[in-house]
C-alpha atoms as a PDB file:
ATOM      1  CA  UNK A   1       0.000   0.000   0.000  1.00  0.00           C
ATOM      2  CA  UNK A   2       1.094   3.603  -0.768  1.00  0.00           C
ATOM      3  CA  UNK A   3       1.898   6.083   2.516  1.00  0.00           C
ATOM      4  CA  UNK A   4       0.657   9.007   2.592  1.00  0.00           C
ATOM      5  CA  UNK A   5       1.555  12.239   4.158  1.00  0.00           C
ATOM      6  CA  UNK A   6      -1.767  14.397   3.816  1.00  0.00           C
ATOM      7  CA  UNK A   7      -5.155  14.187   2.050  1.00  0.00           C
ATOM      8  CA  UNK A   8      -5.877  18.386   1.647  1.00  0.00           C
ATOM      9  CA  UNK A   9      -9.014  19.791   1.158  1.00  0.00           C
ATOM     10  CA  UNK A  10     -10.370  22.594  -0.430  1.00  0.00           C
ATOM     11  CA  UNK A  11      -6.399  22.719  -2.022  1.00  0.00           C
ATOM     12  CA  UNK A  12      -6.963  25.732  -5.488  1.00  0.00           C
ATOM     13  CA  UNK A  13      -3.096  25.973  -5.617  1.00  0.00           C
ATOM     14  CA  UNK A  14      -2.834  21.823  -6.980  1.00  0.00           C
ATOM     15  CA  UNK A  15      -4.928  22.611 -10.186  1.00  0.00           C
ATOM     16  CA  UNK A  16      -8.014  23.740 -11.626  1.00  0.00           C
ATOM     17  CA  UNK A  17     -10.959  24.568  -9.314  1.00  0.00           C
ATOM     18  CA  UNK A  18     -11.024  23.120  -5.965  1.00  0.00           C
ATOM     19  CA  UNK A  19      -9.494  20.114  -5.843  1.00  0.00           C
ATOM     20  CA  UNK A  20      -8.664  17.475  -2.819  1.00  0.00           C
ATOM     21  CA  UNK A  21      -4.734  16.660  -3.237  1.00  0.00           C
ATOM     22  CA  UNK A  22      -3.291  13.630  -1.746  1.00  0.00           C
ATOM     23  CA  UNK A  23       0.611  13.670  -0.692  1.00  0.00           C
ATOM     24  CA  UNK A  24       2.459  10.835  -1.088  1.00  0.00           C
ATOM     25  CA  UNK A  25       5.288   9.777   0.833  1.00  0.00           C
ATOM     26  CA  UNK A  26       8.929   8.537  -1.884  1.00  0.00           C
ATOM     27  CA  UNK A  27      10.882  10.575  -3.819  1.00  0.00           C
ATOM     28  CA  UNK A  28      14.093  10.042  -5.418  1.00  0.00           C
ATOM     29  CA  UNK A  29      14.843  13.383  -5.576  1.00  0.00           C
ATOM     30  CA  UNK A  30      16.647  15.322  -3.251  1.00  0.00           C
ATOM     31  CA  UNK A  31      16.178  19.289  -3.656  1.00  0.00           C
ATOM     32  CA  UNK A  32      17.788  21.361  -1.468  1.00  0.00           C
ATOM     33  CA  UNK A  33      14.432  24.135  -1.423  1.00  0.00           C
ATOM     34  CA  UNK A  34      12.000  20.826  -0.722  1.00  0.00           C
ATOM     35  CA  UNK A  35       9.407  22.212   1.160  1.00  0.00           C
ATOM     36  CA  UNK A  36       8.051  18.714   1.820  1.00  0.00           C
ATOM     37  CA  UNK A  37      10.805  17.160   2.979  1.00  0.00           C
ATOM     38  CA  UNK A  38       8.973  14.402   5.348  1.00  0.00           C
ATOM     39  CA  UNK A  39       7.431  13.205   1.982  1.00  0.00           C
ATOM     40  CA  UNK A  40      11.015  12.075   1.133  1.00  0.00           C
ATOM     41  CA  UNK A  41      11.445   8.315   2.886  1.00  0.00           C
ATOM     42  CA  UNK A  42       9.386   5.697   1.089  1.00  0.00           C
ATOM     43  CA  UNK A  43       8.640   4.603   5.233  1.00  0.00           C
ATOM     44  CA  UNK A  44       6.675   6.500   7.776  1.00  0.00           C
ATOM     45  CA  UNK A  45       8.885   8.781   9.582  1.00  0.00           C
ATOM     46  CA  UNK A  46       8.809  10.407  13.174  1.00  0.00           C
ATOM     47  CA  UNK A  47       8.943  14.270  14.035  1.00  0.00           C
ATOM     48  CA  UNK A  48       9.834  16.113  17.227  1.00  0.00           C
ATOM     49  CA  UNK A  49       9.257  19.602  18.029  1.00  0.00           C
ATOM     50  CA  UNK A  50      11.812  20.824  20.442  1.00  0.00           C
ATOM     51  CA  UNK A  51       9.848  23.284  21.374  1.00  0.00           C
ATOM     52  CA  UNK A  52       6.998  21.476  23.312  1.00  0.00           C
ATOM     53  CA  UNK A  53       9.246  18.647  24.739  1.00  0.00           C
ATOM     54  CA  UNK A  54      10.029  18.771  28.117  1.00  0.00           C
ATOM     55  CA  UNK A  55      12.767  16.216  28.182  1.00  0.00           C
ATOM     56  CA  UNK A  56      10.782  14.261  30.128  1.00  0.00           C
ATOM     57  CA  UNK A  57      12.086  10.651  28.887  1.00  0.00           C
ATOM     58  CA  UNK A  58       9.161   8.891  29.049  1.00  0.00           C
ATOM     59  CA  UNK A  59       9.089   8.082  24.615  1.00  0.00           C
ATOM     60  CA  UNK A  60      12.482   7.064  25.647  1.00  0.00           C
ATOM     61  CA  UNK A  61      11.133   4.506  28.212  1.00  0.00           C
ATOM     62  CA  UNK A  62       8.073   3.412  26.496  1.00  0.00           C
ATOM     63  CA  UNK A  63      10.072   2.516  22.853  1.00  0.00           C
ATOM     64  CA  UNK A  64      10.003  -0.605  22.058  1.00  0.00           C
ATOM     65  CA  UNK A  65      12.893  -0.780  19.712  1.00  0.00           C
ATOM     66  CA  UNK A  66      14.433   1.069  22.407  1.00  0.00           C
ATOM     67  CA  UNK A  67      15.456   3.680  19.015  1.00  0.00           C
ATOM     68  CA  UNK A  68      15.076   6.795  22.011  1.00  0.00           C
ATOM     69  CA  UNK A  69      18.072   7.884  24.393  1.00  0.00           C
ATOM     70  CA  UNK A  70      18.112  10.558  26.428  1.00  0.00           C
ATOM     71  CA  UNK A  71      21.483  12.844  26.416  1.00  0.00           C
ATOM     72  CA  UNK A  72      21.208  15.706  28.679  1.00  0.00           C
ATOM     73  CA  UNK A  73      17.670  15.482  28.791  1.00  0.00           C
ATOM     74  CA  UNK A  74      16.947  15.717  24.758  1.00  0.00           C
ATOM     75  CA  UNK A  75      15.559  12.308  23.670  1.00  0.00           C
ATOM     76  CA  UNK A  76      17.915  11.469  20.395  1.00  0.00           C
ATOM     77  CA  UNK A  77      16.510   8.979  18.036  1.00  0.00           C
ATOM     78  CA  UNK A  78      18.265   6.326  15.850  1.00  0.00           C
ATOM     79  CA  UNK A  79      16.267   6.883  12.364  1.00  0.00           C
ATOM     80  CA  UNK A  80      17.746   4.171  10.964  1.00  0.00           C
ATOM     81  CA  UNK A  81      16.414   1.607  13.522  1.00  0.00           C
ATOM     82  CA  UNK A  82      12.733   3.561  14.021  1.00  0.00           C
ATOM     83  CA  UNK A  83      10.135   1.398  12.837  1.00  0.00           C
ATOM     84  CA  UNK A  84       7.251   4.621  12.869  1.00  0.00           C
ATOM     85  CA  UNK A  85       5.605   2.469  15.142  1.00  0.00           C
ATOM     86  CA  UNK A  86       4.107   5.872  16.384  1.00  0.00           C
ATOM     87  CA  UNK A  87       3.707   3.903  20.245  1.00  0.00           C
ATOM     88  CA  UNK A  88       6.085   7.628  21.400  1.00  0.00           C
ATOM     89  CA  UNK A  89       3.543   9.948  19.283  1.00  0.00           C
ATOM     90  CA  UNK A  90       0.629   8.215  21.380  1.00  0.00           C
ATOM     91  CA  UNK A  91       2.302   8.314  24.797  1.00  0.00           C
ATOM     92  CA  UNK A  92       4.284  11.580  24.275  1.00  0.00           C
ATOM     93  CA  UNK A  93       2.424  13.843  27.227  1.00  0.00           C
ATOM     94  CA  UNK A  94       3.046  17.692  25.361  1.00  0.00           C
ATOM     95  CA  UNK A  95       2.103  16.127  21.798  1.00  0.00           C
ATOM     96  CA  UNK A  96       5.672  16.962  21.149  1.00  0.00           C
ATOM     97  CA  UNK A  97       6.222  13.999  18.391  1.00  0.00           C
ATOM     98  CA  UNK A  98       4.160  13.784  15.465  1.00  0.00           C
ATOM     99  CA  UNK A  99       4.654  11.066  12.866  1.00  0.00           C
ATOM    100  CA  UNK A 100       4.110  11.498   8.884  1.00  0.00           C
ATOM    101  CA  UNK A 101       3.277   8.384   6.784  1.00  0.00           C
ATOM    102  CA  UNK A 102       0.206   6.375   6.956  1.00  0.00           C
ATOM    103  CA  UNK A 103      -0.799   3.565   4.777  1.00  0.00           C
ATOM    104  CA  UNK A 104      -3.643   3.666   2.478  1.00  0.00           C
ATOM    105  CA  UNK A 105      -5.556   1.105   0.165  1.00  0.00           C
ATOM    106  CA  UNK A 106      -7.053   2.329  -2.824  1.00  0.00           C
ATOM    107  CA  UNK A 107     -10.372   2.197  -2.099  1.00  0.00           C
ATOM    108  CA  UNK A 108      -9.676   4.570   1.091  1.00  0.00           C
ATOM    109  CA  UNK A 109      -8.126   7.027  -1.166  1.00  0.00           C
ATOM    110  CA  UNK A 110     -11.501   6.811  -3.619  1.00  0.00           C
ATOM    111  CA  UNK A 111     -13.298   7.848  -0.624  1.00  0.00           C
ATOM    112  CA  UNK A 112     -11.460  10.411   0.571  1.00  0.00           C
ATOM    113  CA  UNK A 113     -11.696  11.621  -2.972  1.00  0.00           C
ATOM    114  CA  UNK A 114     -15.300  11.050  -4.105  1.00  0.00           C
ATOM    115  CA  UNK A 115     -16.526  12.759  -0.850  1.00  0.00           C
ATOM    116  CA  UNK A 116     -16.284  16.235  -2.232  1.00  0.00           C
ATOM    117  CA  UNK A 117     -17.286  15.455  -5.898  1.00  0.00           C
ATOM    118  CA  UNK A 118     -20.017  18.019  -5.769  1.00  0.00           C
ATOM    119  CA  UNK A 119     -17.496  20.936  -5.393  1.00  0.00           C
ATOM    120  CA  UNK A 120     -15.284  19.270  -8.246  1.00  0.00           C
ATOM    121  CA  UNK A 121     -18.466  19.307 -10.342  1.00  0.00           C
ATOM    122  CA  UNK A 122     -19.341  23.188  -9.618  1.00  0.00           C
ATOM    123  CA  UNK A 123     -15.715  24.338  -9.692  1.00  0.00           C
ATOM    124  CA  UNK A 124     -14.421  22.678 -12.516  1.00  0.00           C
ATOM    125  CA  UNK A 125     -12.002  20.863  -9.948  1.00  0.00           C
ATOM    126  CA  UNK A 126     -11.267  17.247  -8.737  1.00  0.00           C
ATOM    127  CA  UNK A 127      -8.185  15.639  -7.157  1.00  0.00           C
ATOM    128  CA  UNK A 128      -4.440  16.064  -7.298  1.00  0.00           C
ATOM    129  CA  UNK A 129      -1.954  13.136  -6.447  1.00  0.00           C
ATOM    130  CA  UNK A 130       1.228  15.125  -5.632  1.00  0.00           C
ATOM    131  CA  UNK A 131       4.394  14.089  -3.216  1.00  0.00           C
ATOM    132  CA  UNK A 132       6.768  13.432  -2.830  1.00  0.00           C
ATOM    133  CA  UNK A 133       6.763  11.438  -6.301  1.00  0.00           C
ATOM    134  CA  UNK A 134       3.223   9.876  -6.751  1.00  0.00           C
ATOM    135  CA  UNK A 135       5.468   8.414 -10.457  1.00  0.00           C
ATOM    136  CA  UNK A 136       7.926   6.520  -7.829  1.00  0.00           C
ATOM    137  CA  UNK A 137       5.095   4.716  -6.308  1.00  0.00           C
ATOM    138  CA  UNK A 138       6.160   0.946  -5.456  1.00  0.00           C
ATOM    139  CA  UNK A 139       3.768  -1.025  -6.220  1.00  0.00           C
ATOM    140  CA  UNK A 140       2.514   1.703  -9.215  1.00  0.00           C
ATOM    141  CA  UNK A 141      -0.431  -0.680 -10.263  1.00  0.00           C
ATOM    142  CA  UNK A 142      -1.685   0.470  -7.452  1.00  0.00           C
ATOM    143  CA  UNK A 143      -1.963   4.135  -8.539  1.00  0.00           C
ATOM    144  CA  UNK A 144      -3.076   3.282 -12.149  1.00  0.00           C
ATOM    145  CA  UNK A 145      -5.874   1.864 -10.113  1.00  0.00           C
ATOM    146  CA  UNK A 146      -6.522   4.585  -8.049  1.00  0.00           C
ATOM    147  CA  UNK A 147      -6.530   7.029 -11.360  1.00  0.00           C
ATOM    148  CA  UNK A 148      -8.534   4.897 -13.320  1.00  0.00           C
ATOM    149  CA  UNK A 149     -11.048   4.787 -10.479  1.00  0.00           C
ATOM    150  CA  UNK A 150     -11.560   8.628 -10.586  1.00  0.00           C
ATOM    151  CA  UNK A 151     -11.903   8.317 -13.579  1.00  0.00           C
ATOM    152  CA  UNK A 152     -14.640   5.729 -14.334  1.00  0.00           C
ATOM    153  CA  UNK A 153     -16.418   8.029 -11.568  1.00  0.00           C
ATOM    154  CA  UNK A 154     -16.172  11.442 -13.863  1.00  0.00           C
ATOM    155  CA  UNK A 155     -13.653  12.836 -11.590  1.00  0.00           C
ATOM    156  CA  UNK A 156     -10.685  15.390 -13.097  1.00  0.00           C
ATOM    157  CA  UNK A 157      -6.982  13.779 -12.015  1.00  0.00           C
ATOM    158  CA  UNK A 158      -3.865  15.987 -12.062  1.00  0.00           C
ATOM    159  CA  UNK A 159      -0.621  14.099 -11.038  1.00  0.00           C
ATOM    160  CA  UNK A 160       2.238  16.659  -9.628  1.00  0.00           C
ATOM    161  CA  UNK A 161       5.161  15.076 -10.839  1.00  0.00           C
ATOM    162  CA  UNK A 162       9.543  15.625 -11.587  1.00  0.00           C
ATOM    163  CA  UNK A 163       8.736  13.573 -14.750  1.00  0.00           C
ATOM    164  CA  UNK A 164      11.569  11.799 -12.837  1.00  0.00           C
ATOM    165  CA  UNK A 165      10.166   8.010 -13.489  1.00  0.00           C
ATOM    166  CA  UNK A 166      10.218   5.334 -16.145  1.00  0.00           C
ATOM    167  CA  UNK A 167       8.447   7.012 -19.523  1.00  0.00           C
ATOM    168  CA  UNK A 168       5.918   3.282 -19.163  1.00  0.00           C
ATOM    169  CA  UNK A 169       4.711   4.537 -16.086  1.00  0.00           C
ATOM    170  CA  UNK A 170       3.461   7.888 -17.519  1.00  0.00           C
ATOM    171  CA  UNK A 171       2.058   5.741 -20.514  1.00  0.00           C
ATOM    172  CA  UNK A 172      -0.146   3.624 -18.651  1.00  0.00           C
ATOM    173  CA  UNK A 173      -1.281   6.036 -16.991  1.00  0.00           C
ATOM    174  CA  UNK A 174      -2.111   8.657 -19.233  1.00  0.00           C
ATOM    175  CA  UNK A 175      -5.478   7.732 -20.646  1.00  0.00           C
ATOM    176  CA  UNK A 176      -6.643   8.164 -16.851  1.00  0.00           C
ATOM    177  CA  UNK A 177      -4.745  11.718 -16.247  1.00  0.00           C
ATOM    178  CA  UNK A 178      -6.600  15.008 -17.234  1.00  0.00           C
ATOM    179  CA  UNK A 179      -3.130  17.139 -16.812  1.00  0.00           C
ATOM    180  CA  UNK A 180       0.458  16.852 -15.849  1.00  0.00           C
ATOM    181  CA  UNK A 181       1.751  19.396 -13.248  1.00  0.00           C
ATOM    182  CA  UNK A 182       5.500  18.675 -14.745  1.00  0.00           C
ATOM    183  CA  UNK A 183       8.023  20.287 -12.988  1.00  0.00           C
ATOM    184  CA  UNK A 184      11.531  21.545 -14.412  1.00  0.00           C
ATOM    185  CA  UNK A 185      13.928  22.445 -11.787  1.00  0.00           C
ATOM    186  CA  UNK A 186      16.947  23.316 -14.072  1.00  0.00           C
ATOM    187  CA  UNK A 187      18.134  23.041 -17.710  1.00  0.00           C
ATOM    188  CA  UNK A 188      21.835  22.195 -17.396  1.00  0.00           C
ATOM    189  CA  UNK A 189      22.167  18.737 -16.324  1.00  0.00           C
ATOM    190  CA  UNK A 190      25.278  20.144 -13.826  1.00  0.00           C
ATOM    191  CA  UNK A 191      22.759  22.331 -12.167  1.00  0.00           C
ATOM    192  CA  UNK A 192      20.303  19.928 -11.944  1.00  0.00           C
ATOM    193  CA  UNK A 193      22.952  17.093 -10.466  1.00  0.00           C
ATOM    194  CA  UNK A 194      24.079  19.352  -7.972  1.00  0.00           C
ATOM    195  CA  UNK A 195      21.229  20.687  -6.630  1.00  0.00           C
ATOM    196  CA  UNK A 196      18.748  18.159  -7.218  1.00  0.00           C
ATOM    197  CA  UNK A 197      20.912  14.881  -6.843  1.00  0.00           C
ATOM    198  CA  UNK A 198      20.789  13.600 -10.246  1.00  0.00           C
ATOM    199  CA  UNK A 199      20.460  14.709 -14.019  1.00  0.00           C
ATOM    200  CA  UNK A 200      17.555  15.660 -16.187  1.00  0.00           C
ATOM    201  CA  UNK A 201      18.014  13.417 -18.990  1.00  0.00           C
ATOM    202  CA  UNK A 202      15.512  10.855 -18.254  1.00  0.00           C
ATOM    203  CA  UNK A 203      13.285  14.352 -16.998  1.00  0.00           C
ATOM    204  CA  UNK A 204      13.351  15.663 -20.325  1.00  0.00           C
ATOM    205  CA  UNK A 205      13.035  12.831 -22.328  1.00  0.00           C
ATOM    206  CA  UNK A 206       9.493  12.088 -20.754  1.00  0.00           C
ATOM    207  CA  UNK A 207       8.573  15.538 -21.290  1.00  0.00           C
ATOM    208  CA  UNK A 208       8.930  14.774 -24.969  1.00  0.00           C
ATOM    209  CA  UNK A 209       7.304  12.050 -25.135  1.00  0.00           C
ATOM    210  CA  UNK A 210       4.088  13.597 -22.705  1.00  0.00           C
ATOM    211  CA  UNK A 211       4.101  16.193 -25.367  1.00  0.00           C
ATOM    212  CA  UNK A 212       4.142  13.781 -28.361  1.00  0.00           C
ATOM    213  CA  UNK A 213       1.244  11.792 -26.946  1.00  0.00           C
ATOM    214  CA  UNK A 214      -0.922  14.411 -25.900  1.00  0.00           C
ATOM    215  CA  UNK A 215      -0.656  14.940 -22.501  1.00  0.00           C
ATOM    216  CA  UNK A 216      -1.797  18.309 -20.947  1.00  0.00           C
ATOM    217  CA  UNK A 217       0.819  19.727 -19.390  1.00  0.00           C
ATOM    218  CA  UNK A 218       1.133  22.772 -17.247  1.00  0.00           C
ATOM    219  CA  UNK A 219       5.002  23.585 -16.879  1.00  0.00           C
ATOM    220  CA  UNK A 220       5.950  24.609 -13.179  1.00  0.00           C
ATOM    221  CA  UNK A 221       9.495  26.076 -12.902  1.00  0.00           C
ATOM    222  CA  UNK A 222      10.725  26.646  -8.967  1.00  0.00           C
ATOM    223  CA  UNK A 223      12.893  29.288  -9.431  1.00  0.00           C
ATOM    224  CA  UNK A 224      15.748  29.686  -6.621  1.00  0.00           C
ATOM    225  CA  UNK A 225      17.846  32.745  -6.768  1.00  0.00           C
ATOM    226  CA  UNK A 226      21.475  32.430  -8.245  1.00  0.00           C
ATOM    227  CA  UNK A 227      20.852  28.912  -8.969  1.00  0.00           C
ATOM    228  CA  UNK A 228      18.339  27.997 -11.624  1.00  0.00           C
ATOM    229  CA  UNK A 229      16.933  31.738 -12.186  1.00  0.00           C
ATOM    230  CA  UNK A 230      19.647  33.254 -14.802  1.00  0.00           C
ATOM    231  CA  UNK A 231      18.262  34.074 -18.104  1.00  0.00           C
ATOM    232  CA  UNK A 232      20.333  31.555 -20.086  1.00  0.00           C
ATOM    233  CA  UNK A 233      18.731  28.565 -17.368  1.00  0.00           C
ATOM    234  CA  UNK A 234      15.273  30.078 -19.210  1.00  0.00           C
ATOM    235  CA  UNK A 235      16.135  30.692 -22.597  1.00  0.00           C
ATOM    236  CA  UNK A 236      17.064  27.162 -22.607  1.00  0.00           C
ATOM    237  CA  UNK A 237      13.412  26.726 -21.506  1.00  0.00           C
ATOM    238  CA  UNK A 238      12.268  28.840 -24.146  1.00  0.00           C
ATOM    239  CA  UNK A 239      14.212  26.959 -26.825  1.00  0.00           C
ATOM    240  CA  UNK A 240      13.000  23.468 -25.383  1.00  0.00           C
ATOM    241  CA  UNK A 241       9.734  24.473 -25.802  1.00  0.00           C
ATOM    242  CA  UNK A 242       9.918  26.106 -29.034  1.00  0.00           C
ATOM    243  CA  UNK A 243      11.678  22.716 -30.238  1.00  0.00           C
ATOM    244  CA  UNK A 244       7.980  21.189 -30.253  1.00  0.00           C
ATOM    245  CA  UNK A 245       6.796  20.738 -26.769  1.00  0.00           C
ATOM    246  CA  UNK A 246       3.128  21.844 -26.367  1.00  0.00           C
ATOM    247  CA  UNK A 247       2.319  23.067 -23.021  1.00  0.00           C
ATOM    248  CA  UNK A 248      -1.115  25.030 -21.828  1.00  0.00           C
ATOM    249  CA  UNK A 249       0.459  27.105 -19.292  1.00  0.00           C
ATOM    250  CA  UNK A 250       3.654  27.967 -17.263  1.00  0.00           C
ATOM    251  CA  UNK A 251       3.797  28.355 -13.733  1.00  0.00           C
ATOM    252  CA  UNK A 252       6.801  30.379 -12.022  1.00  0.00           C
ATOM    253  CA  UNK A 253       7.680  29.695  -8.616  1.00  0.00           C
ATOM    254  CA  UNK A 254       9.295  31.646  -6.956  1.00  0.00           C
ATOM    255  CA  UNK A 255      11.126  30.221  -3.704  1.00  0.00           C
ATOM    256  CA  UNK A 256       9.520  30.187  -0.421  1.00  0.00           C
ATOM    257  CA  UNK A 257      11.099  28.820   3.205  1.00  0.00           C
ATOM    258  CA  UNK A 258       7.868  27.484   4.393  1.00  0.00           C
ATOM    259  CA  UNK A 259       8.760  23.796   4.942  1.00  0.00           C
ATOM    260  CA  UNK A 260      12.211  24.859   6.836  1.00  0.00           C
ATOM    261  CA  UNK A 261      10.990  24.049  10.349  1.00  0.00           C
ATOM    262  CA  UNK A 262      10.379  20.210   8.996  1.00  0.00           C
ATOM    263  CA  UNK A 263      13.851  19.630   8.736  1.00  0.00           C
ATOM    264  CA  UNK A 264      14.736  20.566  12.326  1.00  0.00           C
ATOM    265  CA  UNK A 265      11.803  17.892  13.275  1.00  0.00           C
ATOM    266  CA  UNK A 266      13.419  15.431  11.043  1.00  0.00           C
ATOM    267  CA  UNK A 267      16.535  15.500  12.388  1.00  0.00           C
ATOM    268  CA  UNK A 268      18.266  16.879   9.031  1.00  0.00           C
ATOM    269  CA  UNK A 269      20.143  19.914   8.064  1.00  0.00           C
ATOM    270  CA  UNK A 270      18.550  23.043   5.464  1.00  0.00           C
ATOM    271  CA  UNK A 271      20.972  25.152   3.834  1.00  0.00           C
ATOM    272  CA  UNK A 272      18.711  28.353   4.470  1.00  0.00           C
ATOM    273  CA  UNK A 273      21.845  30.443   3.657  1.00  0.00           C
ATOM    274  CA  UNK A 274      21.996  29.829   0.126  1.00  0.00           C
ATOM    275  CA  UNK A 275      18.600  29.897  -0.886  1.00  0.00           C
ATOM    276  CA  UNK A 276      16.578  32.946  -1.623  1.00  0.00           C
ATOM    277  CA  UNK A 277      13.531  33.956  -4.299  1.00  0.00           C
ATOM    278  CA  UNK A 278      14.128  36.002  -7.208  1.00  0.00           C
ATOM    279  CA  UNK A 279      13.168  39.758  -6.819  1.00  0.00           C
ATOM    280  CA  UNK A 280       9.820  40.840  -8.377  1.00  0.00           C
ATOM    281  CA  UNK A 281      11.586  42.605 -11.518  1.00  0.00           C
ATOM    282  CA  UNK A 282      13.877  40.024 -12.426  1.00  0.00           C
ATOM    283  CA  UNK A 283      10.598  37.498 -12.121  1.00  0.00           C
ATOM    284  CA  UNK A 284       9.042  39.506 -14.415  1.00  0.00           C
ATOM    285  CA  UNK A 285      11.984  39.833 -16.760  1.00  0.00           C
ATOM    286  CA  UNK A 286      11.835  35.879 -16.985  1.00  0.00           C
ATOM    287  CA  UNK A 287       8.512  35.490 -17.277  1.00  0.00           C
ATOM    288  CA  UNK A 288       8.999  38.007 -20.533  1.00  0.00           C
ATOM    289  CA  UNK A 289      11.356  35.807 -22.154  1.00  0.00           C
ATOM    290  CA  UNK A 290       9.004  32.635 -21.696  1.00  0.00           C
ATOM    291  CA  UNK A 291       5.782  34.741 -23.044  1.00  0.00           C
ATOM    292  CA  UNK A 292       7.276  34.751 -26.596  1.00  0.00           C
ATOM    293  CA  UNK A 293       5.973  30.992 -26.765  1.00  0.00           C
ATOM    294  CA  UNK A 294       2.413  32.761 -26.749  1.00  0.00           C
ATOM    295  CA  UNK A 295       1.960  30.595 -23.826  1.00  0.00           C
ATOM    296  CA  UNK A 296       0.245  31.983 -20.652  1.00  0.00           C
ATOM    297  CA  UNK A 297       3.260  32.656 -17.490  1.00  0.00           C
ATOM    298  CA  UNK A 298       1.720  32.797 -14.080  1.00  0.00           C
ATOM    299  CA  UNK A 299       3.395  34.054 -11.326  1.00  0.00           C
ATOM    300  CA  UNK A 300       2.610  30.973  -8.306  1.00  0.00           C
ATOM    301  CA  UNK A 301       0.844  27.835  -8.401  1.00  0.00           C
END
């Protein structure tokens, strides 16, 4: 079964209308601006807030893989031993531990899903599988299934995706998909390695191939300043898209810090320091070059 992270209501950033997106957990990317960085690990992880813990031991006492030791009254945890049990989220007193991941059949998820199809059907909306990377799912049958579901009810599916995934996975799925939030998080492969963790080859290629079989694709680009935000990293865009690729709109997005606090929780580092949006002007100065594709550029989600 698939883990999820979140099922969000109400969500009008994840598509068109108002849609109900559904976070999975599994990515093999590693971006250094992830703002969902618990939706990384494939397995359900744990998260502590320093802030309400008291050091009071007692997840340390209750654990039964005995993962928890208290140093100078801060409980440290062994990650790689945690089985997300989540017996230290139920016992912790100050609700200090919180744990992300919970395992779903398919017919939950068509549930959660069909229960707002009345707002879908006035709005123009339906549901978003995002991540995380819903195209990484192990096993994927599983999602086919949960597309084709929606489907077969009259419900609109847009899959948030790196395009970072074997092209058969986007082919058997495609006949249940109404668009393709496809993300591009840099044009030169170096870039791409360096701040993503590998290149964007196989990225690309799918793109191509969405394009050739008639996918509807809205292009997102996060844009992180000094990194992926020059004008060449978007006249490369440009020509890409010029070279054939049919997309209905493109989405800039600009950088935000809003997931920072996760990593803290999650025991990991963020390399605040080096990331930063692009200022308003030169935003605007990109989203000039990218207009001559007659495409419509929106500024956010």
């Amino acid at each position: 079964m698939p883990s999820v992270i979140d099922i969000q209501k109400y969500s009008i950033h994840d598509g068109d209308g108002i849609r109900t997106s559904i976070f999975f957990k599994g990515c093999p990317l590693r971006c250094a601006w992830c703002h969902n960085p618990e939706s990384q690990q494939k397995k359900p992880e744990l998260l502590w807030n320093r802030e309400k813990c008291t050091g009071c031991g007692w997840c340390a006492e209750i654990c039964p893989q005995k993962t928890i030791i208290m140093e100078h009254g801060v409980p440290l945890l062994d990650r790689e031993r945690c089985t997300g049990c989540g017996n230290c989220v139920i016992e912790c007193l100050e609700s200090a531990r919180s744990l992300s991941g919970e395992y779903k059949t398919v017919r939950q998820l068509l549930e959660a899903g069909e229960k707002d199809q009345i707002f879908y059907e006035e709005s123009g909306g339906g549901v978003t599988l995002s991540g995380g990377e819903v195209m990484a799912i192990q096993p994927f049958e599983e999602i086919v299934e949960l597309c084709r579901g929606f489907f077969e009810k009259g419900i609109s599916v847009f899959i948030d995706t790196s395009g970072f995934a074997p092209w058969e996975r986007f082919d058997s799925i495609l006949p249940y998909v109404t668009a393709f939030l496809y993300d591009i998080k840099a044009m030169d492969p170096e870039t791409h390695k360096k701040w993503v963790g590998v290149d964007n080859k196989l990225i690309l290629d799918n793109l191509r191939k969405l394009s050739a079989a008639g996918g509807d694709i809205r292009l997102r680009l996060p844009l992180i300043s000094g990194i992926n935000d020059s004008r060449e990293q978007i006249e490369a865009v440009l020509k890409l898209l010029q070279g054939g690729i049919h997309v209905r709109k493109i989405h800039l997005l600009p950088y935000h810090d809003i997931g920072k606090n996760k990593y803290a929780r999650l025991g990991r580092e963020y390399n605040e320091a080096a990331l930063a949006p692009p200022t308003p002007e030169h935003l605007e100065e990109l989203a000039e070059i990218l207009r001559q594709t007659g495409v419509p550029v929106v500024m956010g989600g």
